[in-house]
C-alpha atoms as a PDB file:
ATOM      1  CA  UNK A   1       5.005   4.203   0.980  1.00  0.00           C
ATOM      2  CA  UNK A   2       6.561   7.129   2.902  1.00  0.00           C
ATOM      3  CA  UNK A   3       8.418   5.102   5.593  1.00  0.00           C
ATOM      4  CA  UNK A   4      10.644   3.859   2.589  1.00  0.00           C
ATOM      5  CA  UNK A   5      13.787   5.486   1.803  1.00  0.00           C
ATOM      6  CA  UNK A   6      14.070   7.566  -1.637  1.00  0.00           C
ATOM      7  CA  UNK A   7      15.641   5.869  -4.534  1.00  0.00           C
ATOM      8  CA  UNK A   8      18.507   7.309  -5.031  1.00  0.00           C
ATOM      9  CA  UNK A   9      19.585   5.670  -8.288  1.00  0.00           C
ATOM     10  CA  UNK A  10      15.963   6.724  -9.840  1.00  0.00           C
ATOM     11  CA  UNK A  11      16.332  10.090  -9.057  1.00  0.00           C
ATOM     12  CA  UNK A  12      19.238  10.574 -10.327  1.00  0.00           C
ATOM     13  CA  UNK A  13      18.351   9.323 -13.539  1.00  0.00           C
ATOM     14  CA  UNK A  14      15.502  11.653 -13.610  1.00  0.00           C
ATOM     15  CA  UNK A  15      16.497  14.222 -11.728  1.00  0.00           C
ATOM     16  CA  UNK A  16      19.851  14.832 -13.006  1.00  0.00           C
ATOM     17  CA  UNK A  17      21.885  15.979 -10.324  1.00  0.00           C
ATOM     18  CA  UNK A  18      20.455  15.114  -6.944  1.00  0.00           C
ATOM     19  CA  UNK A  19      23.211  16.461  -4.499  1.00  0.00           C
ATOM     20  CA  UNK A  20      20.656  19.392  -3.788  1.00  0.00           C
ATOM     21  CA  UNK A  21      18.825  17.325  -1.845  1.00  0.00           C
ATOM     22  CA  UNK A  22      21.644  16.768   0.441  1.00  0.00           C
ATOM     23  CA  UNK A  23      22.154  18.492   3.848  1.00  0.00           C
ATOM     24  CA  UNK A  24      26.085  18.251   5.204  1.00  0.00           C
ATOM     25  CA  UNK A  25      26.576  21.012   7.323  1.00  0.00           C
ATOM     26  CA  UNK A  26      27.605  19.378  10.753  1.00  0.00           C
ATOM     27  CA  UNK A  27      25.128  22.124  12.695  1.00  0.00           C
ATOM     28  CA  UNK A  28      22.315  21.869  10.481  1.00  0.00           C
ATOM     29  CA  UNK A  29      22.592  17.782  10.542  1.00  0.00           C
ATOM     30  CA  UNK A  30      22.409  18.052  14.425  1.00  0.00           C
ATOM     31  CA  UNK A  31      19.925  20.656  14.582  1.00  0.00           C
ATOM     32  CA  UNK A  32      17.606  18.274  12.793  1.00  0.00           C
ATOM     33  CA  UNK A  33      18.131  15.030  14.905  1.00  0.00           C
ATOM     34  CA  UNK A  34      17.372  16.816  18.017  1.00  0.00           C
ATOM     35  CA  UNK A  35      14.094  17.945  16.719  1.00  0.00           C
ATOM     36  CA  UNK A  36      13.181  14.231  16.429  1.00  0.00           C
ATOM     37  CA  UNK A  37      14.492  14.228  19.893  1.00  0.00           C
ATOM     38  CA  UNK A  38      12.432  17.055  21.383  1.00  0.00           C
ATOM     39  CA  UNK A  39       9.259  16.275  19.047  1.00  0.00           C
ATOM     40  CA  UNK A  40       9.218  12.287  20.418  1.00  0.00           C
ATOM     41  CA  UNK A  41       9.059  11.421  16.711  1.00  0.00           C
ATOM     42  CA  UNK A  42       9.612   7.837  15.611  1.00  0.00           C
ATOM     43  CA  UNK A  43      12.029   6.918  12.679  1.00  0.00           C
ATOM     44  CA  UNK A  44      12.030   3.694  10.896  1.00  0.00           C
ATOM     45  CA  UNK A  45      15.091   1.635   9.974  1.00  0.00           C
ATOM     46  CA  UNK A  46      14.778   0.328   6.266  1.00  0.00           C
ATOM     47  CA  UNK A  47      16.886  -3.400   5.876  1.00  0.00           C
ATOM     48  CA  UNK A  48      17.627  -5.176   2.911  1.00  0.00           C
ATOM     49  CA  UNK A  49      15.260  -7.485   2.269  1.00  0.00           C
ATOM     50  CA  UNK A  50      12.160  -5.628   3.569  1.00  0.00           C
ATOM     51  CA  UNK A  51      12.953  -5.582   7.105  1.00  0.00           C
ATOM     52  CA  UNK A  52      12.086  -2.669   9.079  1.00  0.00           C
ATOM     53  CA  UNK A  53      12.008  -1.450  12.699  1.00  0.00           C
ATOM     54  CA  UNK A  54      10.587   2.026  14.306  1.00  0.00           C
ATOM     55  CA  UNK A  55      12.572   3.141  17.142  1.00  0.00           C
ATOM     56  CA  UNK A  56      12.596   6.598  19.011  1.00  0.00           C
ATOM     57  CA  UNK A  57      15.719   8.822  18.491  1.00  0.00           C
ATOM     58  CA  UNK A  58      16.943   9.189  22.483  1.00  0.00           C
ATOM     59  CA  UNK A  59      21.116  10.386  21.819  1.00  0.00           C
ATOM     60  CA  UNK A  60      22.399  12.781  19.685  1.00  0.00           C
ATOM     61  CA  UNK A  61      26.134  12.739  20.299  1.00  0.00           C
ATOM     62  CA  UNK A  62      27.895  14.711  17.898  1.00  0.00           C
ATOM     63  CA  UNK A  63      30.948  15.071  20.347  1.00  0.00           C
ATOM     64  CA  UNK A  64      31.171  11.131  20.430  1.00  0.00           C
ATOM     65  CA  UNK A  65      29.948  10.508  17.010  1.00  0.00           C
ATOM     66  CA  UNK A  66      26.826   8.525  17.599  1.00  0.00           C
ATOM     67  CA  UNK A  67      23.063   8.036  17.586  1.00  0.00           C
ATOM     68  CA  UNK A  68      21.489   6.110  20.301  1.00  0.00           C
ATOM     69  CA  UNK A  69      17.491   4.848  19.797  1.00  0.00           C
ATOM     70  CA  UNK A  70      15.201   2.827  21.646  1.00  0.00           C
ATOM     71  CA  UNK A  71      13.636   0.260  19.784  1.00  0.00           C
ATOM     72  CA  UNK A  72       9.372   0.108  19.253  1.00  0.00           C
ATOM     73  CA  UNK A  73       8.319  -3.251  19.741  1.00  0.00           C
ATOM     74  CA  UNK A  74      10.132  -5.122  17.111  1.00  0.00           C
ATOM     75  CA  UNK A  75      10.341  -8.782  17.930  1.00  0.00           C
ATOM     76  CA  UNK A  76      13.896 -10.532  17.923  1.00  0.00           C
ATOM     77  CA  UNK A  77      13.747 -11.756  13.998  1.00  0.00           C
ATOM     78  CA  UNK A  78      13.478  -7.989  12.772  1.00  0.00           C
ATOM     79  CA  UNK A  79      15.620  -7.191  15.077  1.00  0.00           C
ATOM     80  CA  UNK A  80      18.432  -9.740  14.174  1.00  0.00           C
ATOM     81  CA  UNK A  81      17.192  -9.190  10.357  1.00  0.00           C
ATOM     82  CA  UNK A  82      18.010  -5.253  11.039  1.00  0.00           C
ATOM     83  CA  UNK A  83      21.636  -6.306  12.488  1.00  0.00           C
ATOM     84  CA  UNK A  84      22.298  -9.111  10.002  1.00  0.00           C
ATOM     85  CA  UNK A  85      21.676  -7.080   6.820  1.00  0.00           C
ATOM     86  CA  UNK A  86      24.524  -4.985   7.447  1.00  0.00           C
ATOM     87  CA  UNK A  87      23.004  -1.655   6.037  1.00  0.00           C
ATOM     88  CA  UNK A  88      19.892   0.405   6.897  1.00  0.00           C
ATOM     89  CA  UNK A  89      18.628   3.732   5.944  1.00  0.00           C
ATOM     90  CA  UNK A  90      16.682   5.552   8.543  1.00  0.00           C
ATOM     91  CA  UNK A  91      13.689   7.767   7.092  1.00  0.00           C
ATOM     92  CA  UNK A  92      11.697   9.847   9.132  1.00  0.00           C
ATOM     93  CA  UNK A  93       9.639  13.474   8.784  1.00  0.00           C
ATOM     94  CA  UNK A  94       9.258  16.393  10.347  1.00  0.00           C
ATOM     95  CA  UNK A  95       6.219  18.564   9.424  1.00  0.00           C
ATOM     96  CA  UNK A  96       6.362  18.045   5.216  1.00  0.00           C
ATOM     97  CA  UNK A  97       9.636  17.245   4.841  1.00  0.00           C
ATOM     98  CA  UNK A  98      10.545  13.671   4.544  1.00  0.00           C
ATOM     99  CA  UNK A  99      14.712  12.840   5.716  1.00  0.00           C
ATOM    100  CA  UNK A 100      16.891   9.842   5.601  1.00  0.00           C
ATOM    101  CA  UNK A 101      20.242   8.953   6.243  1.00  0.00           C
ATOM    102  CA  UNK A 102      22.454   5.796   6.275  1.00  0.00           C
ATOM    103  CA  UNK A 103      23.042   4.049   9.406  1.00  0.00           C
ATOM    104  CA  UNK A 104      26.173   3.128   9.488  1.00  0.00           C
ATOM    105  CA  UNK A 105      28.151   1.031  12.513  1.00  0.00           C
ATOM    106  CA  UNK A 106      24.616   0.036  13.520  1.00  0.00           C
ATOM    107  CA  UNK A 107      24.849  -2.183  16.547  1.00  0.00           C
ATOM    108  CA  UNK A 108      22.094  -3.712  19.071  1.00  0.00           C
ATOM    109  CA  UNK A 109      22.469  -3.085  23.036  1.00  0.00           C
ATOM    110  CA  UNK A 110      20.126  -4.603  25.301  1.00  0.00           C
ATOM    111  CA  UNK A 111      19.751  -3.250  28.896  1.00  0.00           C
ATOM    112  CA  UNK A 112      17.270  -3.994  31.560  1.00  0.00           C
ATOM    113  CA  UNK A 113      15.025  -5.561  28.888  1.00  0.00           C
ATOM    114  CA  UNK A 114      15.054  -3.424  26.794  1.00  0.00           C
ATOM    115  CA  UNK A 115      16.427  -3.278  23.093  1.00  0.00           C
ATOM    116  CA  UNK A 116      18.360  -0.172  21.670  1.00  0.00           C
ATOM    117  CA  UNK A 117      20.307   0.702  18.662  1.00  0.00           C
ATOM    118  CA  UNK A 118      23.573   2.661  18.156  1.00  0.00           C
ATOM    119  CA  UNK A 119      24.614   3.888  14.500  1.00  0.00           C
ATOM    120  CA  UNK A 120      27.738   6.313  14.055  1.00  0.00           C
ATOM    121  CA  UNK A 121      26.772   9.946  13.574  1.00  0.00           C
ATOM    122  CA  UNK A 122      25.593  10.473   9.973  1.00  0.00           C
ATOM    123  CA  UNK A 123      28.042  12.601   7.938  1.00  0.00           C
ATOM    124  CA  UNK A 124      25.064  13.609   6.146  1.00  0.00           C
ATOM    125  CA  UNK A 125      20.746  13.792   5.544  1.00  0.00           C
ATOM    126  CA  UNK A 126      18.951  13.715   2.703  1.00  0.00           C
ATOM    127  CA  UNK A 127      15.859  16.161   2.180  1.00  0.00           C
ATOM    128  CA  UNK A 128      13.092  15.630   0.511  1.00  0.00           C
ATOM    129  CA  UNK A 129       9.442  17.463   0.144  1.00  0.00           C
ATOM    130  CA  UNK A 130       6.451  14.621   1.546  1.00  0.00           C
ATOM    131  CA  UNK A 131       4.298  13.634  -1.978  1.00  0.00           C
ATOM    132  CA  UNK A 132       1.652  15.385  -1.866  1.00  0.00           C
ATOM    133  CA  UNK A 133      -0.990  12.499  -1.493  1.00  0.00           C
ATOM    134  CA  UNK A 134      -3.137  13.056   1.602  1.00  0.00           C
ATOM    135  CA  UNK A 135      -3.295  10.491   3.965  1.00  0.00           C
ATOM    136  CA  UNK A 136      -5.960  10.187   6.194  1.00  0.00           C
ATOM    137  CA  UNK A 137      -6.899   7.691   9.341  1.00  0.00           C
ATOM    138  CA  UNK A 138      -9.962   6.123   9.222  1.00  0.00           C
ATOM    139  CA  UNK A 139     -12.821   7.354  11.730  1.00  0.00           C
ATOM    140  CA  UNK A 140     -12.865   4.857  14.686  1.00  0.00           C
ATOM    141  CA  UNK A 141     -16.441   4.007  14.451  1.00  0.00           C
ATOM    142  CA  UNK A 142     -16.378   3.205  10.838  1.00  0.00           C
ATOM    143  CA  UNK A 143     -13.282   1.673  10.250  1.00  0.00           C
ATOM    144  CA  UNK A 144     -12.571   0.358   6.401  1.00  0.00           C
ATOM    145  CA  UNK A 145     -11.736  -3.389   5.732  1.00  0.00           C
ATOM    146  CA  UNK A 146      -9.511  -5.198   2.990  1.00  0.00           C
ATOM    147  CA  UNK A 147     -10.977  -8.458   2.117  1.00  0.00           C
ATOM    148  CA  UNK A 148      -8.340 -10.563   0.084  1.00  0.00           C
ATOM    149  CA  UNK A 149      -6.751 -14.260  -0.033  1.00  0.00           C
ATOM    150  CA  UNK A 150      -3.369 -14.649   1.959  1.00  0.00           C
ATOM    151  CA  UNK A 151      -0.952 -14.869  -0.531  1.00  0.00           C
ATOM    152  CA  UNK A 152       0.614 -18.067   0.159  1.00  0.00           C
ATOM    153  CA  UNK A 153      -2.383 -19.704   1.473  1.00  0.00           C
ATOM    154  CA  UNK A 154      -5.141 -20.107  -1.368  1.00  0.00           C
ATOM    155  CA  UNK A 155      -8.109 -21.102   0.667  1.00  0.00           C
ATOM    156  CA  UNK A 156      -7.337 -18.512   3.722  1.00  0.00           C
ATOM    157  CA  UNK A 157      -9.613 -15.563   3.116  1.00  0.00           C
ATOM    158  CA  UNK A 158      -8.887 -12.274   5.544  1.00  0.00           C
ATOM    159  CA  UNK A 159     -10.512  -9.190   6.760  1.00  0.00           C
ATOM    160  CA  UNK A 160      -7.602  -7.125   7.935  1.00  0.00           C
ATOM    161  CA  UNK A 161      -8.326  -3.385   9.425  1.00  0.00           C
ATOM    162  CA  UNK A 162      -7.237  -0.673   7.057  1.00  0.00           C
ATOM    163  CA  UNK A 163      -4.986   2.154   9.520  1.00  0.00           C
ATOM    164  CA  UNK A 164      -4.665   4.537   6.969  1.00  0.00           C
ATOM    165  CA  UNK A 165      -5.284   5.613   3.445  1.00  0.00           C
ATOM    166  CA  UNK A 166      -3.743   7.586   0.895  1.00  0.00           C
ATOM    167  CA  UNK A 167      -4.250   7.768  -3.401  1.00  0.00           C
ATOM    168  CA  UNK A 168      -1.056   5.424  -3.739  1.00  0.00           C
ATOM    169  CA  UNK A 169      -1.051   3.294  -0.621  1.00  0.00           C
ATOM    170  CA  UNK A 170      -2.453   1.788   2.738  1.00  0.00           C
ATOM    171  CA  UNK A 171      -1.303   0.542   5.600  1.00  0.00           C
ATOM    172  CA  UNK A 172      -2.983  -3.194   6.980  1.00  0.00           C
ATOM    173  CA  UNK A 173      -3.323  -4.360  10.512  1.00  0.00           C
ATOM    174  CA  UNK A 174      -2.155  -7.942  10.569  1.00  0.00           C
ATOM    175  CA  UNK A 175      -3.071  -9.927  13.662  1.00  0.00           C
ATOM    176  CA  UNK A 176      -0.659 -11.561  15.053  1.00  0.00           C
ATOM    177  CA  UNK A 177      -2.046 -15.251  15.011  1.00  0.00           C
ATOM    178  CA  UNK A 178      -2.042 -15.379  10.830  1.00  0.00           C
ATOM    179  CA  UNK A 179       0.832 -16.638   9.171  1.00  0.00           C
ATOM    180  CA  UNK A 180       2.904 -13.515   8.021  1.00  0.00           C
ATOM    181  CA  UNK A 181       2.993 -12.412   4.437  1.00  0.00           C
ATOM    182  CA  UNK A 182       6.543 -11.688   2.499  1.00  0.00           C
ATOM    183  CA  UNK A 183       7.431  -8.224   1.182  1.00  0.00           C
ATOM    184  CA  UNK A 184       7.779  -7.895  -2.059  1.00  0.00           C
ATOM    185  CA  UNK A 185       4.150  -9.888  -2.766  1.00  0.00           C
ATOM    186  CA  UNK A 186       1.570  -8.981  -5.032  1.00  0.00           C
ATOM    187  CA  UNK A 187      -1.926  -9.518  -3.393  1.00  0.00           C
ATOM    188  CA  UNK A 188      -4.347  -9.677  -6.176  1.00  0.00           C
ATOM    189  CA  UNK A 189      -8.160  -8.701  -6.151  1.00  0.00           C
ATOM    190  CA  UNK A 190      -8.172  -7.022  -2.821  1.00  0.00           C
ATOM    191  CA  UNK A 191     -11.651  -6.010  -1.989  1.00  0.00           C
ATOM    192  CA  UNK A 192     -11.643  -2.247  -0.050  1.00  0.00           C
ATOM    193  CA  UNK A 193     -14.741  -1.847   1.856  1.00  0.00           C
ATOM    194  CA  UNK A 194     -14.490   1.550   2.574  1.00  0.00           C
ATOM    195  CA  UNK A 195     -18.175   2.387   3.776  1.00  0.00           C
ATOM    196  CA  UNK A 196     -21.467   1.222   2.447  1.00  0.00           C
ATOM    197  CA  UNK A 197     -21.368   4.010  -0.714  1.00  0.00           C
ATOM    198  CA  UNK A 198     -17.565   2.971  -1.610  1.00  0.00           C
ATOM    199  CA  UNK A 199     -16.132  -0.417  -2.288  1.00  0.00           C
ATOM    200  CA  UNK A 200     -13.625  -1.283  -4.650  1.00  0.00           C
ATOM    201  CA  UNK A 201     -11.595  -3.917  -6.459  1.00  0.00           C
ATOM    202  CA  UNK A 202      -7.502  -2.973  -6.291  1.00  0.00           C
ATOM    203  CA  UNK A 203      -4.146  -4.998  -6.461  1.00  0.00           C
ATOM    204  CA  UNK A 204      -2.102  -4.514  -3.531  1.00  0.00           C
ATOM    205  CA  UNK A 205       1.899  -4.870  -3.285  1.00  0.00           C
ATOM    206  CA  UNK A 206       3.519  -5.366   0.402  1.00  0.00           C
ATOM    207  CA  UNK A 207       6.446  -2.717   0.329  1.00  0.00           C
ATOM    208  CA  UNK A 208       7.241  -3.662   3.760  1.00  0.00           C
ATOM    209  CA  UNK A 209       6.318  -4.945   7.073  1.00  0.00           C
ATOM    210  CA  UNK A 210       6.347  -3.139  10.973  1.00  0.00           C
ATOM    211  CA  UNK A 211       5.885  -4.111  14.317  1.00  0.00           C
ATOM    212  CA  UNK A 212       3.774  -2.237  16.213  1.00  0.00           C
ATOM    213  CA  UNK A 213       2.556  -1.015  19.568  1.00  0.00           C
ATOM    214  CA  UNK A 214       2.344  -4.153  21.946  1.00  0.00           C
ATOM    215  CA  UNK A 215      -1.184  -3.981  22.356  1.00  0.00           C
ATOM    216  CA  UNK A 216      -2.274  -3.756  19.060  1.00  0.00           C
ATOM    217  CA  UNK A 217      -1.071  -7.348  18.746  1.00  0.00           C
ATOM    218  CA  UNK A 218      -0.075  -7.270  15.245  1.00  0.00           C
ATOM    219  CA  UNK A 219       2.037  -5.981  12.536  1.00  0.00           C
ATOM    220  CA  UNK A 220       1.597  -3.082   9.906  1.00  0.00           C
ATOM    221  CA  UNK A 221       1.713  -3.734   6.308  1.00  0.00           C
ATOM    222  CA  UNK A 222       2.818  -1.011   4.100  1.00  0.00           C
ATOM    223  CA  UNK A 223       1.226  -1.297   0.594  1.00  0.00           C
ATOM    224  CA  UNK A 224       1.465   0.104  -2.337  1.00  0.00           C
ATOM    225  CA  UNK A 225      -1.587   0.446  -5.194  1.00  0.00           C
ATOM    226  CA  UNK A 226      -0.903  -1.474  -8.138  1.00  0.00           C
ATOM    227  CA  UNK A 227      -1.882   0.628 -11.147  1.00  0.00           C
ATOM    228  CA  UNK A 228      -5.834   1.185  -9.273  1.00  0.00           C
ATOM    229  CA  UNK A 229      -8.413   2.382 -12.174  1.00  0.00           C
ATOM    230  CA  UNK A 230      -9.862   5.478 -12.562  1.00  0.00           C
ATOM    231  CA  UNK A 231     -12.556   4.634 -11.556  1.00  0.00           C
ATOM    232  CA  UNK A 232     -11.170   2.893  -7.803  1.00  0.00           C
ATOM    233  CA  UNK A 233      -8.896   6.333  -7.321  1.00  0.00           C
ATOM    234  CA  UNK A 234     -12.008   8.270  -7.713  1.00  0.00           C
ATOM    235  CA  UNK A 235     -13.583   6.427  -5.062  1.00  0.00           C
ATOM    236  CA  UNK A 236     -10.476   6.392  -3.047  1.00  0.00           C
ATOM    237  CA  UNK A 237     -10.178  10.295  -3.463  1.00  0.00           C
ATOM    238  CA  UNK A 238     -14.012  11.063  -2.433  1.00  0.00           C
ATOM    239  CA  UNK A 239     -13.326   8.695   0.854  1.00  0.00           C
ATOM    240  CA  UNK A 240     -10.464  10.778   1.620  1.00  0.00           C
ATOM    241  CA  UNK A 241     -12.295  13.775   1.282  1.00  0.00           C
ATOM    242  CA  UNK A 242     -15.363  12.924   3.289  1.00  0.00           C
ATOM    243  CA  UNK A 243     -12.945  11.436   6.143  1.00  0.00           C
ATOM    244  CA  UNK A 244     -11.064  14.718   6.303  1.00  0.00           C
ATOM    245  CA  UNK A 245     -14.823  16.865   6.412  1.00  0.00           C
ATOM    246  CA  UNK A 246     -16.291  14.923   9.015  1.00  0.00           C
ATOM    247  CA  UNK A 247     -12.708  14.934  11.207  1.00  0.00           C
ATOM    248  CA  UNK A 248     -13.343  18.964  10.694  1.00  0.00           C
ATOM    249  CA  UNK A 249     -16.656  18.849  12.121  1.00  0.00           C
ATOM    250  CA  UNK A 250     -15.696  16.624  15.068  1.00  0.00           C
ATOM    251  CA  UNK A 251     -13.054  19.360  16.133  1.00  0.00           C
ATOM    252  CA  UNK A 252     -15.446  22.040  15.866  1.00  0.00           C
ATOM    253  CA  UNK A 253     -18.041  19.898  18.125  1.00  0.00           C
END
């Protein structure tokens, strides 16, 4: 999924050397914070483990050397998952351009109820071009379903909203009264009932899990598409298509 940081390692190893990527001019590295400042964009903190919390960039303080960020609804266990872990990469975008650094010195503030983070000033970002799978959001009024059995619970069948779609992944609403599912799962024979014309058959692996906005009372599952058949990313890629046409034709109404 694109909330997860770039594999270093992997690159490397394919890429040869990856140190082009790499932004470290000081000016250039605070010119791109504060345009997630200005632009209200949310970043995501990436733990060990799975973890992960969105949070708003609020401070850039390169005189001080910090980052200050207010956290997005993340309940105390990701939070104290986030601080325990002792590392976390922070991946965000802006436009097509996917960036992530290392948060390092991260610490938790609370203040009038409210939860925020502080990391030290990154000495560094990484850049990297946004694959080039479109995602799309499903239309409101015809909102696609995955069917499947919770993982750890054989005989607990769910119909969890589908938030958005792309070729390799989708991201799950799960409610927040069922039992929470593990990263790192496998979820076998996932049904997608993407309208009446198109439903298909596709193993699903949980690359991480998000709390989001209060009121949608519920976490995000990021998922990844286990090696879907030809025939399923046809199906997938004609959904897409049709989603992005009629979203056209509503702006032009």
């Amino acid at each position: 999924m694109d909330t997860l940081p770039m594999p270093l390692e992997a690159l490397a190893a394919t890429h040869g050397d990856v140190e082009e990527f790499r932004i470290t001019a000081p000016a250039e590295v605070k010119r791109l914070l504060e345009m997630f400042c200005s632009a209200g964009m949310t970043l995501n903190f990436n733990a060990p483990g799975g973890v992960a919390v969105t949070a708003l960039l609020l401070v850039v303080d390169s005189a001080h050397g910090l980052l200050g960020f207010q956290v997005q609804a993340a309940d105390a266990a990701h939070l104290q998952a986030l601080i325990n872990g002792g590392q976390a990469v922070v991946v965000g975008f802006l436009d097509n351009i996917k960036l992530q650094f290392d948060a390092d010195g991260l610490a938790l503030m609370r203040d009038a109820g409210t939860n925020a983070l502080r990391c030290d000033f990154p000495r560094g970002l990484w850049r990297f071009q946004r694959r080039n799978a479109f995602r799309v959001r499903p239309l409101v009024r015809a909102s696609p379903l995955a069917v499947l059995r919770h993982p750890a619970i054989a005989d607990m069948r769910l119909s969890l909203r589908v938030l958005d779609l792309s070729i390799g992944g989708c991201a799950l609403h799960l409610p927040d009264d069922v039992p929470p599912l593990a990263p790192g799962v496998q979820i076998n024979d996932v049904q997608l009932r993407l309208d009446g014309d198109n439903n298909i058959s596709v193993n699903l692996r949980l690359q991480h899990v998000t709390a989001i906005d209060p009121q949608a009372r519920g976490s995000m599952l990021g998922c990844e598409l286990v090696r879907p058949s030809r025939d399923a990313e046809r199906a997938l890629q004609l959904y897409i298509d049709q989603t992005q046409k009629r979203r056209r034709l509503m702006v032009l109404d």
